[in-house]
C-alpha atoms as a PDB file:
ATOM      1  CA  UNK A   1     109.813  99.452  97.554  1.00  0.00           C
ATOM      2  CA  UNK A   2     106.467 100.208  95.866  1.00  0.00           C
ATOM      3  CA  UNK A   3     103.592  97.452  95.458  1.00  0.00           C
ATOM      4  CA  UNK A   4     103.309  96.022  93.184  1.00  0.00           C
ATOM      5  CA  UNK A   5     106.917  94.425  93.127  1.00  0.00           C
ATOM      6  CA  UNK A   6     108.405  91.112  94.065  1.00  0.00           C
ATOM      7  CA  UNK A   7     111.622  90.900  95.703  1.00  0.00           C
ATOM      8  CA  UNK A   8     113.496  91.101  98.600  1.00  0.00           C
ATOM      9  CA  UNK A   9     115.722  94.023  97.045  1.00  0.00           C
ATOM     10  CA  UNK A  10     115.828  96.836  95.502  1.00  0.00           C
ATOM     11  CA  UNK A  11     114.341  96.742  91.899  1.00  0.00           C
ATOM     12  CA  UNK A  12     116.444  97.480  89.218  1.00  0.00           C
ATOM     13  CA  UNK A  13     115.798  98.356  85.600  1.00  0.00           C
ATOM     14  CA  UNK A  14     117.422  96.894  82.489  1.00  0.00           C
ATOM     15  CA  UNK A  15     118.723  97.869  80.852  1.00  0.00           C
ATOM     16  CA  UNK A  16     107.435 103.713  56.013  1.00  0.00           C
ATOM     17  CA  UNK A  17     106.328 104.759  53.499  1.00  0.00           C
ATOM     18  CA  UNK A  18     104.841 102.786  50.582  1.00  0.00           C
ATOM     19  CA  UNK A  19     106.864 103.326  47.669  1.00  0.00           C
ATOM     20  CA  UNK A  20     104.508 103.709  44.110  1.00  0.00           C
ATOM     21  CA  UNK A  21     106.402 102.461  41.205  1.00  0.00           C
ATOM     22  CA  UNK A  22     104.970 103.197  37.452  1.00  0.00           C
ATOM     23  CA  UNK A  23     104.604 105.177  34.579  1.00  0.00           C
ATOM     24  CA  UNK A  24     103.359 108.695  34.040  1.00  0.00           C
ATOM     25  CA  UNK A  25     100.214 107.453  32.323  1.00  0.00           C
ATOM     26  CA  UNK A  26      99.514 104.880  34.685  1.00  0.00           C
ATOM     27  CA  UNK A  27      99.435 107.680  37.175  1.00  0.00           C
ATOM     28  CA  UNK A  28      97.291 109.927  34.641  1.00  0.00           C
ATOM     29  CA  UNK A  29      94.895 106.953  34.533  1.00  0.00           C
ATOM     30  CA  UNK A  30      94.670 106.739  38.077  1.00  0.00           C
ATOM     31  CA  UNK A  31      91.091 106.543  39.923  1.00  0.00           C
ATOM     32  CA  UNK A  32      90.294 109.907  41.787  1.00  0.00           C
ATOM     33  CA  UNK A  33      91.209 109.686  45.775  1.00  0.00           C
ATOM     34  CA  UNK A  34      94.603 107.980  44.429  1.00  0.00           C
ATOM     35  CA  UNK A  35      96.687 110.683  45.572  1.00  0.00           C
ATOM     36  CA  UNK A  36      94.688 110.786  48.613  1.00  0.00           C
ATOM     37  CA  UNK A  37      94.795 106.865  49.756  1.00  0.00           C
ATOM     38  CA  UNK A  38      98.637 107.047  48.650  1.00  0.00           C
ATOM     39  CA  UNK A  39      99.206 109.811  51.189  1.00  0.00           C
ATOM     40  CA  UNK A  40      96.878 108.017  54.043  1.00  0.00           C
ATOM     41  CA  UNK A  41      99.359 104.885  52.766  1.00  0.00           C
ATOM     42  CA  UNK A  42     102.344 106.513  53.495  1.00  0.00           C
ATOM     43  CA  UNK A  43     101.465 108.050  56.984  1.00  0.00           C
ATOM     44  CA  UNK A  44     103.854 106.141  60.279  1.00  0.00           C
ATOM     45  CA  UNK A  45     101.359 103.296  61.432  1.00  0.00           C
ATOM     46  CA  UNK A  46     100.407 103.903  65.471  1.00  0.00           C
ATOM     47  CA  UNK A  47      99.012 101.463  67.893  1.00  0.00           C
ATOM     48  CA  UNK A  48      96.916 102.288  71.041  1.00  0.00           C
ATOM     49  CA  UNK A  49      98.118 100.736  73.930  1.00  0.00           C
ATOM     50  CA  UNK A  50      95.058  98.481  75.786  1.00  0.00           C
ATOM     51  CA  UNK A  51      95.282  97.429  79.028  1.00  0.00           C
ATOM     52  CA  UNK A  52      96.936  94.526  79.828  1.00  0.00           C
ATOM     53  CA  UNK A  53      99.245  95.265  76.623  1.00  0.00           C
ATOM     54  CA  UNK A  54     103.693  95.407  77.039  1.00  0.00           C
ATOM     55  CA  UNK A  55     106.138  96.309  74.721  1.00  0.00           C
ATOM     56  CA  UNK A  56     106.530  92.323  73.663  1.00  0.00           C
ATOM     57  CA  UNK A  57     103.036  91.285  72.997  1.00  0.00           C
ATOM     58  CA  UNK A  58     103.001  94.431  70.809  1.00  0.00           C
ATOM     59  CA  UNK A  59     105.862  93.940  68.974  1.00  0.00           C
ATOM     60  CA  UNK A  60     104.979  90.435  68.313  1.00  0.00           C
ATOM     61  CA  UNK A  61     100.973  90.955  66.930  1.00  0.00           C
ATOM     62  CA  UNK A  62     102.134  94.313  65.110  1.00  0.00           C
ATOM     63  CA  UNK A  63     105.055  92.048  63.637  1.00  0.00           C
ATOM     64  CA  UNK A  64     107.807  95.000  64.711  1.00  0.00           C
ATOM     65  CA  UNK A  65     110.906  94.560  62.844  1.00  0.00           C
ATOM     66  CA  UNK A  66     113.969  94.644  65.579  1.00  0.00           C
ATOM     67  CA  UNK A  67     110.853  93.804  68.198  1.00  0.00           C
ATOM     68  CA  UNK A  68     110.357  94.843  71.687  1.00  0.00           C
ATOM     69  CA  UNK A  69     113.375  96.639  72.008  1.00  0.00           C
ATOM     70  CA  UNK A  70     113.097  98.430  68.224  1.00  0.00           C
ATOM     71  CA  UNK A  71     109.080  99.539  69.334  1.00  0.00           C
ATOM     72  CA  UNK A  72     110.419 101.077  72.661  1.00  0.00           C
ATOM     73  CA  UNK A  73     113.586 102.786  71.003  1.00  0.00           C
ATOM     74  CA  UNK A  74     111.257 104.235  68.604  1.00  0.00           C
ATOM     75  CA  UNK A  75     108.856 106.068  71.235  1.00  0.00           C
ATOM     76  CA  UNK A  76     111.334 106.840  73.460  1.00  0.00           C
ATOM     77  CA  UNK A  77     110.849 104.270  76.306  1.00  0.00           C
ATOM     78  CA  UNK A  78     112.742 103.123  78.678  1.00  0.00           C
ATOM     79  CA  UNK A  79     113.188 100.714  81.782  1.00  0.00           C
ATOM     80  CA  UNK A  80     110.967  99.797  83.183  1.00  0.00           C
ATOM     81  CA  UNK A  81     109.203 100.086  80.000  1.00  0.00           C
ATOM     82  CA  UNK A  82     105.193 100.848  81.850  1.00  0.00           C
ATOM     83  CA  UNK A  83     102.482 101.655  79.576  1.00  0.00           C
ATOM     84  CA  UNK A  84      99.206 103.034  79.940  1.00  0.00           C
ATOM     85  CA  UNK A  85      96.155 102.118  78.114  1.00  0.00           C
ATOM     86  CA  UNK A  86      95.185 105.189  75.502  1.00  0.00           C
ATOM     87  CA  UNK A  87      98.976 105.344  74.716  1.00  0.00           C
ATOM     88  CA  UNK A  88      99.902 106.144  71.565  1.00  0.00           C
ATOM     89  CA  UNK A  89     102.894 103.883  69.974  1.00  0.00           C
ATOM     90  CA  UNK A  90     104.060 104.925  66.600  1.00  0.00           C
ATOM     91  CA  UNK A  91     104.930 101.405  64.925  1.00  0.00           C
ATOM     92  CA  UNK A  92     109.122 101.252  63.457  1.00  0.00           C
ATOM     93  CA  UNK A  93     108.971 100.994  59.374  1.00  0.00           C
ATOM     94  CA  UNK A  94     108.209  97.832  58.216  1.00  0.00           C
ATOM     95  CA  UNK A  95     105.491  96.529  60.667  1.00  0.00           C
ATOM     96  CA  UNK A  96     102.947  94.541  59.052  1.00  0.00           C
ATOM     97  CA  UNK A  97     100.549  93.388  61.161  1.00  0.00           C
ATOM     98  CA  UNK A  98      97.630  91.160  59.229  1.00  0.00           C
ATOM     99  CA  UNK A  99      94.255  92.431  59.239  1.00  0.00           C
ATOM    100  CA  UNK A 100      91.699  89.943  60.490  1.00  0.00           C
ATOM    101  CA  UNK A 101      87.738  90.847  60.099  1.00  0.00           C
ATOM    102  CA  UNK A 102      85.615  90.435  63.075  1.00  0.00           C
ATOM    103  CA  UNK A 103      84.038  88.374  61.380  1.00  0.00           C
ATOM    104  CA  UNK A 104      87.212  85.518  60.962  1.00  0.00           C
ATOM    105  CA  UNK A 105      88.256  86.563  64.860  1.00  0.00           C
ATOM    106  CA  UNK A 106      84.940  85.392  65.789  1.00  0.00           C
ATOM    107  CA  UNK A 107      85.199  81.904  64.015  1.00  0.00           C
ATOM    108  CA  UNK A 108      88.315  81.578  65.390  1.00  0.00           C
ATOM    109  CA  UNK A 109      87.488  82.355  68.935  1.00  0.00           C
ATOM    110  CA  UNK A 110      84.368  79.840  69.096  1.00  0.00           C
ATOM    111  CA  UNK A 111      86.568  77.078  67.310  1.00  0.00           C
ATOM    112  CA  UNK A 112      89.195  77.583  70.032  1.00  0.00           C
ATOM    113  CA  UNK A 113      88.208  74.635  72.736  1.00  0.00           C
ATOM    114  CA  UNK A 114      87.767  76.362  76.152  1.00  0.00           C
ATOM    115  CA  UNK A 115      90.809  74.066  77.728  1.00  0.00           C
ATOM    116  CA  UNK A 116      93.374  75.881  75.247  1.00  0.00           C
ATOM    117  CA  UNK A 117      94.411  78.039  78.000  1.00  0.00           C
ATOM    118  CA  UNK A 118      95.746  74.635  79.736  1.00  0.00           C
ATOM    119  CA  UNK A 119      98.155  72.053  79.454  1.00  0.00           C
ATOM    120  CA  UNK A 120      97.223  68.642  79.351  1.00  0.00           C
ATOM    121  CA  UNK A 121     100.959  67.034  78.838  1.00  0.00           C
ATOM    122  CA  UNK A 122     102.552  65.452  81.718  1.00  0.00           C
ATOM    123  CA  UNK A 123     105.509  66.985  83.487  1.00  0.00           C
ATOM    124  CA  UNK A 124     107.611  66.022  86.359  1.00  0.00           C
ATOM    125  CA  UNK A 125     107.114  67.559  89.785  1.00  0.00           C
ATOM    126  CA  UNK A 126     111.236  69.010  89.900  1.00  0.00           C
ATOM    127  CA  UNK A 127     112.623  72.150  88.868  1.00  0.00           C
ATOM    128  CA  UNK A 128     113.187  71.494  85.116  1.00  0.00           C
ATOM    129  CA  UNK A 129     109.257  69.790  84.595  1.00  0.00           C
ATOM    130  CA  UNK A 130     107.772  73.523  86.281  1.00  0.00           C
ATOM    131  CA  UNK A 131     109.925  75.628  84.116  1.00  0.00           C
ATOM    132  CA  UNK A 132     108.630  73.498  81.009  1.00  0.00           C
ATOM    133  CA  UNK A 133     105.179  73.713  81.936  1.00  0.00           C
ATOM    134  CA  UNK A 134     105.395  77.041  82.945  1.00  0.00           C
ATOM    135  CA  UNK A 135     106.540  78.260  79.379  1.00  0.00           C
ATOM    136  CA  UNK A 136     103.952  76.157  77.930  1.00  0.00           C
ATOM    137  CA  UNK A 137     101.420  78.433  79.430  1.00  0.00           C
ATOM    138  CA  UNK A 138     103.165  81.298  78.343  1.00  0.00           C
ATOM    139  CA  UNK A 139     103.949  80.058  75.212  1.00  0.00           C
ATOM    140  CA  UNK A 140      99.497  80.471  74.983  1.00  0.00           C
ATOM    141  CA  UNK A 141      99.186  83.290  76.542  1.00  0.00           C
ATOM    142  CA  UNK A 142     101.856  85.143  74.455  1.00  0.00           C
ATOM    143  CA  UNK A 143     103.960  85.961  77.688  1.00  0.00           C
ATOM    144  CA  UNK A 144     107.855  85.667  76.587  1.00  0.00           C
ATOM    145  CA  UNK A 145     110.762  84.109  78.235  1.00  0.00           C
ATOM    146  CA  UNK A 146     113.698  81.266  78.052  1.00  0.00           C
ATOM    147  CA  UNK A 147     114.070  78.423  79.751  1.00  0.00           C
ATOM    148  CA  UNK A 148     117.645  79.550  80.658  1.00  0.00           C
ATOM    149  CA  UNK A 149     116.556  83.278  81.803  1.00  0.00           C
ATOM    150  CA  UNK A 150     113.584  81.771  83.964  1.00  0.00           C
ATOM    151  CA  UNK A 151     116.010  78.870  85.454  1.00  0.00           C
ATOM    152  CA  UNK A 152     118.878  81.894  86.570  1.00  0.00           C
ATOM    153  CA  UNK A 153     116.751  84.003  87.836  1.00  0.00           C
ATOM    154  CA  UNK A 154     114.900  81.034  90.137  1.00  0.00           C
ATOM    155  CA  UNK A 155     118.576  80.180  91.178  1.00  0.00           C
ATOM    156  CA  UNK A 156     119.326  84.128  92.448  1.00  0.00           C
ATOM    157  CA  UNK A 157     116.027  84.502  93.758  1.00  0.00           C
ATOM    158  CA  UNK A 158     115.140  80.864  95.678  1.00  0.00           C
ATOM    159  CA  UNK A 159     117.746  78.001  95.007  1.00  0.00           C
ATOM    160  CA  UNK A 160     115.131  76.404  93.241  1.00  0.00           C
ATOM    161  CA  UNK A 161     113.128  75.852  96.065  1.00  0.00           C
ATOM    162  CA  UNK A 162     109.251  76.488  96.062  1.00  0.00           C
ATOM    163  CA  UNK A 163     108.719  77.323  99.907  1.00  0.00           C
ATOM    164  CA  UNK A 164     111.310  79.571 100.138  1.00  0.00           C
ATOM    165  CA  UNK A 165     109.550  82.981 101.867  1.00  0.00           C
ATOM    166  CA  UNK A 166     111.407  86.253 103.097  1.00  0.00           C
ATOM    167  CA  UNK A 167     110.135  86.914 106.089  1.00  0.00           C
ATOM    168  CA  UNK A 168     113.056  90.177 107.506  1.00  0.00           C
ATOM    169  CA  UNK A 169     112.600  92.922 104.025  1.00  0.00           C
ATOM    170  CA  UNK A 170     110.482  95.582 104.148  1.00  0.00           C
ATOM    171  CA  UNK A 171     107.836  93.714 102.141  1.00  0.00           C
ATOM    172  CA  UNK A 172     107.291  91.410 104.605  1.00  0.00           C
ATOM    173  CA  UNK A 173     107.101  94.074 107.515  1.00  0.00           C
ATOM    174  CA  UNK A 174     104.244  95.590 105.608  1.00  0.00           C
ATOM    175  CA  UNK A 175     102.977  92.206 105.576  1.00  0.00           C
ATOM    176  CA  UNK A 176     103.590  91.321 101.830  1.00  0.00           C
ATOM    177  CA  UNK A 177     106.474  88.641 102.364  1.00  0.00           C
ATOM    178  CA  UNK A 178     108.268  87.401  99.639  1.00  0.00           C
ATOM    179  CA  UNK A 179     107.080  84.004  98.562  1.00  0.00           C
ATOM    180  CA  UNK A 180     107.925  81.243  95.943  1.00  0.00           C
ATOM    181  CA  UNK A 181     110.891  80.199  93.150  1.00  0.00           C
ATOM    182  CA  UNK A 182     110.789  83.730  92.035  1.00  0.00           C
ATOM    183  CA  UNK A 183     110.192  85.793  94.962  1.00  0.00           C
ATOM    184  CA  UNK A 184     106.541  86.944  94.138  1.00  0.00           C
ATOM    185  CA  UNK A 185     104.547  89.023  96.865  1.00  0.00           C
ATOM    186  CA  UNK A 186     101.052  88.252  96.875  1.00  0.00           C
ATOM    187  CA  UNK A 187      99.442  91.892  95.473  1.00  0.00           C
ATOM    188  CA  UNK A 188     101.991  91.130  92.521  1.00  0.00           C
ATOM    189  CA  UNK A 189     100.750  87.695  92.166  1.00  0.00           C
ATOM    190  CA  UNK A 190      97.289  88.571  92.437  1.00  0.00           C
ATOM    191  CA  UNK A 191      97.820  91.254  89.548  1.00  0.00           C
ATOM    192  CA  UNK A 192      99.599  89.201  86.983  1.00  0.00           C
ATOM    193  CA  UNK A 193      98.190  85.776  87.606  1.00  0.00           C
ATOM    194  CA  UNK A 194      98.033  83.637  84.729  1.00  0.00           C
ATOM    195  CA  UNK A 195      94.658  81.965  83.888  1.00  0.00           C
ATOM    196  CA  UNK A 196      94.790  78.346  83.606  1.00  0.00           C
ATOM    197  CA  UNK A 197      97.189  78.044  86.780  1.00  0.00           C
ATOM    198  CA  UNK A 198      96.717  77.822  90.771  1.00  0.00           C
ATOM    199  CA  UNK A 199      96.094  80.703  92.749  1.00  0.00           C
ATOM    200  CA  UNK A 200      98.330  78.953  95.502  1.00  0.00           C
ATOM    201  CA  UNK A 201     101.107  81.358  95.464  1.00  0.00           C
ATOM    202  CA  UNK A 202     103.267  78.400  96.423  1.00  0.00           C
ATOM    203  CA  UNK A 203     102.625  76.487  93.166  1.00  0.00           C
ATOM    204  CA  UNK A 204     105.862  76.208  91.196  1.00  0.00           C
ATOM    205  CA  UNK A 205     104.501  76.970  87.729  1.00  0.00           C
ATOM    206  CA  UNK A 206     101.949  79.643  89.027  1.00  0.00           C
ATOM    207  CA  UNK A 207     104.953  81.016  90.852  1.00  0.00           C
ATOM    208  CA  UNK A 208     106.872  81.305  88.161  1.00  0.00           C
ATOM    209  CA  UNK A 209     103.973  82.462  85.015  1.00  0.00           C
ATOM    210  CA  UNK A 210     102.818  85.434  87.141  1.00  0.00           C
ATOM    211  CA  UNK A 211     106.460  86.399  87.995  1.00  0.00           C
ATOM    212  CA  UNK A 212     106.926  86.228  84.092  1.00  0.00           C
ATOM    213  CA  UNK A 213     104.235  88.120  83.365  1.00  0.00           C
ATOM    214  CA  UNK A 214     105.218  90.770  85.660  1.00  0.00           C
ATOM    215  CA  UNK A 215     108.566  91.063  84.562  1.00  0.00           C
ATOM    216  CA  UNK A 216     107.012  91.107  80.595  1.00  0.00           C
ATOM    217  CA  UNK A 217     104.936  94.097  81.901  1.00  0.00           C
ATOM    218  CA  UNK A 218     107.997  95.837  83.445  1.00  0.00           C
ATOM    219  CA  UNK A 219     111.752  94.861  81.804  1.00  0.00           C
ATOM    220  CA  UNK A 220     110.016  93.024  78.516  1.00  0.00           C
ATOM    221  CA  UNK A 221     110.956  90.024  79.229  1.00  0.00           C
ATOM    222  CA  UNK A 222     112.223  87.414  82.614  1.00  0.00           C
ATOM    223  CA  UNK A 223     115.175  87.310  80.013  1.00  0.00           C
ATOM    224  CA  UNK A 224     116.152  90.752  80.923  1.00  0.00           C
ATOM    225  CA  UNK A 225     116.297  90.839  84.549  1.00  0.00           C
ATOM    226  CA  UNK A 226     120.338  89.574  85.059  1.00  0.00           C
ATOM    227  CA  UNK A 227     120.027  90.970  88.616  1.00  0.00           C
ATOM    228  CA  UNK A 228     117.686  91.843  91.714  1.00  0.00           C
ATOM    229  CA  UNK A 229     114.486  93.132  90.531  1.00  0.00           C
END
């Protein structure tokens, strides 16, 4: 199995124009570069891919009617739905993504207090409090996922305990064993650690935010992986 990946098996994938309404003289009375800016209107919206960007997080800020799975049906993508930075996505009719100045991001950014990335709010050390801290951290970092689809997979992949490690797969020959609720090697935790959380591999809700975020990057979602992965 490649590296990145985390799991003691085989990975598997999962599976506008504006219209112009109005009369013939309104038209006539039109400002030059009308005709022009009505054309530029009317072309398909695109977004370039950035790094550190997946098919969610897009669909999401561009506001993608049908979402993840309507943005990668329209460009052709499928499982296990990689992008690469410079990609070009052409948006499905009907996006409508708000247009902030720099300006307003900036404000924004400086009023956001640097702790945001963090959750202050108590939780209890057992499998249900690290799955509900866990997706408040992705709930602020934009990373997507159920309780239920987090709580399954942790059940396949661990029994819901955080010490489990493979130590007899091929990962762990290489030297890469298998670690955690959700399986996570380190080079995958490493990759698609979440700020704001331990960089004990071990740690229950680190465990299981990087293993989201991974499976965001690859399948869309920890929702979509019903099976080894």
């Amino acid at each position: 199995m490649p590296i990145p990946a985390f799991n003691r098996r085989t990975r598997l994938g999962f599976a506008s124009g504006a219209v112009i309404a109005g009369t013939f003289a309104l038209t006539c009375l039109a400002a030059p570069g009308s005709a022009a800016a009505a054309t530029a209107s009317s072309a398909p919206a695109t977004y370039t891919v950035q790094s550190g960007d997946y098919l969610t997080k897009i669909a999401q800020a561009e506001h993608v009617p049908g979402g993840w799975q309507a943005l990668a049906q329209a460009n052709g993508i499928v499982s296990p739905y990689i992008l690469q930075p410079g990609q070009q996505l052409a948006l499905p009719g009907g996006s409508t993504a708000p247009k902030v100045s720099s300006t307003a991001t900036a404000s924004k950014a400086s009023a956001t207090p640097a702790s945001a990335t963090t959750s202050t709010q108590s939780y209890p050390n057992n499998l249900n409090g690290w799955i509900n801290h866990a997706l408040a951290i992705m709930k602020q970092h934009g990373i997507p996922g159920s309780y239920n689809g987090i709580h399954r997979n942790i059940m396949r992949e661990s029994s819901g305990n955080p010490n489990a490690i493979n130590n007899w797969d091929s990962n762990a020959a290489a030297g890469h064993p298998s670690i955690g609720l959700l399986q996570v090697i380190q080079p995958t935790f490493n990759t698609y650690h979440v700020a704001g959380t331990s960089w004990n591999i071990y740690d229950p809700v680190a465990n299981i935010t990087a293993a989201c975020n991974y499976a965001a990057h690859r399948y869309g979602s920890i929702d979509n992986v019903n099976s080894a992965y």
